[in-house]
C-alpha atoms as a PDB file:
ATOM      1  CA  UNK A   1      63.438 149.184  78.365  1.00  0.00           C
ATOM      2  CA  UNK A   2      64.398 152.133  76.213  1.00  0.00           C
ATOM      3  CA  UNK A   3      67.554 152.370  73.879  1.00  0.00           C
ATOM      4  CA  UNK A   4      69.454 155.202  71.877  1.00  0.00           C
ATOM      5  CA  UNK A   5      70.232 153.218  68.591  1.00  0.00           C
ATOM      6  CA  UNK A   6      72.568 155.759  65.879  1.00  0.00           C
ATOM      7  CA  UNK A   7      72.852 154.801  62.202  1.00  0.00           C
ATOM      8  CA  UNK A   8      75.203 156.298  60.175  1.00  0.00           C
ATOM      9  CA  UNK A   9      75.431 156.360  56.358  1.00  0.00           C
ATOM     10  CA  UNK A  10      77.886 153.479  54.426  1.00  0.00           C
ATOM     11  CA  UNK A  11      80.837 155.773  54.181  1.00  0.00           C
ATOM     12  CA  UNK A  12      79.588 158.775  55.740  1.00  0.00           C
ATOM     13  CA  UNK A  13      77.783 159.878  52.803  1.00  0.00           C
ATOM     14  CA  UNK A  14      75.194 162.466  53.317  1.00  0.00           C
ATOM     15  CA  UNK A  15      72.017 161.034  51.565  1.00  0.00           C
ATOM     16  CA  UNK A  16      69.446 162.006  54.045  1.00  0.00           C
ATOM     17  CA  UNK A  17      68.268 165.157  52.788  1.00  0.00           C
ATOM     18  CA  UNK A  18      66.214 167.593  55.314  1.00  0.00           C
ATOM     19  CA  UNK A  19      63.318 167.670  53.760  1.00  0.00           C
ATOM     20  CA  UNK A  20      62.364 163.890  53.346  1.00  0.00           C
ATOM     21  CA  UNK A  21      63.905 163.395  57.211  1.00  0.00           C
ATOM     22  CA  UNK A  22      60.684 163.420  58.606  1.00  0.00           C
ATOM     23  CA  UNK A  23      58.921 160.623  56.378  1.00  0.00           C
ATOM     24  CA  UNK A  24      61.747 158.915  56.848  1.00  0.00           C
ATOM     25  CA  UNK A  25      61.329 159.107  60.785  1.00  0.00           C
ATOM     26  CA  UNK A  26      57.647 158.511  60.315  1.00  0.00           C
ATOM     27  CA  UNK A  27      58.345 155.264  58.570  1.00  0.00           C
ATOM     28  CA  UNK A  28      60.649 154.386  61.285  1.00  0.00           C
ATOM     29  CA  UNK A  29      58.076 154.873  63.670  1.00  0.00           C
ATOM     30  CA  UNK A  30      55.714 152.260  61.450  1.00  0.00           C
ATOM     31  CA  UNK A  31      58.154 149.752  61.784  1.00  0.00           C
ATOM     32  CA  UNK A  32      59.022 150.208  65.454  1.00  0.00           C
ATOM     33  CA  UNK A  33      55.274 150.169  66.060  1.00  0.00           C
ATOM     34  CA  UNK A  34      54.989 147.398  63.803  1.00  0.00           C
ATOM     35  CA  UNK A  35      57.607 145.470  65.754  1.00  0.00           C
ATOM     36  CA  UNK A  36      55.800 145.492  69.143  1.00  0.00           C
ATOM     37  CA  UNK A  37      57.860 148.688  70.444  1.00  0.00           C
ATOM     38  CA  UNK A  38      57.545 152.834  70.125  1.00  0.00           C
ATOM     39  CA  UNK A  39      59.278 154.984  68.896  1.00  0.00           C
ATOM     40  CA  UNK A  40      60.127 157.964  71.548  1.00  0.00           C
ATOM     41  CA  UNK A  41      61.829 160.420  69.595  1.00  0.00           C
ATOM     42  CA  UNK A  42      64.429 160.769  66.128  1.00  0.00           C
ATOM     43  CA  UNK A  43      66.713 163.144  65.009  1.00  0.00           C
ATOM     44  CA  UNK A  44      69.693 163.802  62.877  1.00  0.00           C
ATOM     45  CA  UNK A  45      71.676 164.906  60.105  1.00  0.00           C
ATOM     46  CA  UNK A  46      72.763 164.102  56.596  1.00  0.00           C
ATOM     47  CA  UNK A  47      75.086 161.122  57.440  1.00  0.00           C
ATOM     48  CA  UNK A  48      73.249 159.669  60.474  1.00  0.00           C
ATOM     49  CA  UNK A  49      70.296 159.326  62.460  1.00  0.00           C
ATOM     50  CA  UNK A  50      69.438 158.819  65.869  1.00  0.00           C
ATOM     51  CA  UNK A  51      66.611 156.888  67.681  1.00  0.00           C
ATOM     52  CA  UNK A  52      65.172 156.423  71.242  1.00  0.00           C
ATOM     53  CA  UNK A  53      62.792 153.304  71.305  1.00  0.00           C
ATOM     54  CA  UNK A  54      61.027 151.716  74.101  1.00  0.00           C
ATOM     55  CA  UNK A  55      61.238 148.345  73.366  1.00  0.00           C
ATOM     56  CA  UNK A  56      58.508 147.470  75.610  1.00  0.00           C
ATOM     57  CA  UNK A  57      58.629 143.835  76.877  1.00  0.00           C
ATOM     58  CA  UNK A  58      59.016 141.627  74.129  1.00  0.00           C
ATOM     59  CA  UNK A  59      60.321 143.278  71.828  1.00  0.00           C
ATOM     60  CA  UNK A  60      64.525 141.836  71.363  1.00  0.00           C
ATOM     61  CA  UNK A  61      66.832 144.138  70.413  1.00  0.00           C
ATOM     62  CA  UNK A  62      68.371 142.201  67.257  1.00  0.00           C
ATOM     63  CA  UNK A  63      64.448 142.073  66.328  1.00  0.00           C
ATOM     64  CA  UNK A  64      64.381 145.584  66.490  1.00  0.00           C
ATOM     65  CA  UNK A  65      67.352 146.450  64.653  1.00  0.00           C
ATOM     66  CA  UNK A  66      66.744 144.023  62.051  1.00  0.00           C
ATOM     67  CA  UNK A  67      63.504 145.353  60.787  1.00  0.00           C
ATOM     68  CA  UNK A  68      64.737 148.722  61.172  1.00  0.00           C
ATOM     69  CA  UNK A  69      67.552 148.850  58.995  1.00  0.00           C
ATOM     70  CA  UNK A  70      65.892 146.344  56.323  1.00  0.00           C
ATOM     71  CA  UNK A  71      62.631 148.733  56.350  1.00  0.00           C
ATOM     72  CA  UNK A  72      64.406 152.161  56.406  1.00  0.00           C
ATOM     73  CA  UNK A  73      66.554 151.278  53.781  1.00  0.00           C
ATOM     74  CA  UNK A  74      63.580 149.083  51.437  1.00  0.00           C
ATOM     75  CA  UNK A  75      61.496 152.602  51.604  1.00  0.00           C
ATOM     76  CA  UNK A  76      64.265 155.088  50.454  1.00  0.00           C
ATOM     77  CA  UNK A  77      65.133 152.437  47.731  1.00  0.00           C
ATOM     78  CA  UNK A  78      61.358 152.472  46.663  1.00  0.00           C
ATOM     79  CA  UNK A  79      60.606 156.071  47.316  1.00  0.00           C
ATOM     80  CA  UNK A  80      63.493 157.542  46.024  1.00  0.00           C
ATOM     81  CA  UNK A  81      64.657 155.840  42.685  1.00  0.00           C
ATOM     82  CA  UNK A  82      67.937 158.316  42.777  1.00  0.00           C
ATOM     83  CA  UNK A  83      69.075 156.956  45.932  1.00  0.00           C
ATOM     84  CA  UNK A  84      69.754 153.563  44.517  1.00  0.00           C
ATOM     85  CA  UNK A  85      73.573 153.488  46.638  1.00  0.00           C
ATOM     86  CA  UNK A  86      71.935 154.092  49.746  1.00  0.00           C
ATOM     87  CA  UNK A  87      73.088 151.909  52.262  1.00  0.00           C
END
C-alpha cells in the first residue's frame, strides 16, 4: 500500500532551508527503509514536506509515522545545532 504523508513545520515556520532538503529527504529515506517500507518520492518547501511511501506489507502506518517524525526531527537537532526550535 502506498501513502502521501505531509508534515508541516510547528507554526508554519520555514526552517527547512533548500539546500539541506535533500539530506534531509535522504535521511527520511533511511528511516523508511529502516522501517520495513520505501520511500517513493519527497518534495517540498520551507514550512512542509511531502512523502509517498510504500509501506509494503508489514509495515503499520502509526509505525511509520512514528519513526519518521522522531528520526527527522533527532537528525536536524544533531546536525544543525541552530535549529534547536525545530519542531
Amino acid at each position: 500500500m502506498r501513502v502521501h504523508l505531509v508534515w508541516s513545520t510547528r507554526h508554519r515556520e520555514k526552517w527547512l532551508d533548500p539546500e539541506w532538503r535533500p539530506r534531509l529527504y535522504a535521511c527520511t529515506a533511511g528511516i523508511v527503509s529502516g522501517a520495513g517500507g520505501r520511500l517513493v518520492c519527497a518534495g517540498g518547501v520551507r514550512d512542509h514536506v511531502h512523502l509517498y511511501v510504500d509501506l509494503g506489507e508489514r509495515l503499520a502506518l502509526s509505525d511509520l509515522v512514528g519513526a519518521v517524525k522522531s528520526g527527522t526531527s533527532r537528525w536536524i537537532h544533531e546536525t544543525f545545532s541552530h535549529r534547536r526550535g525545530f519542531r
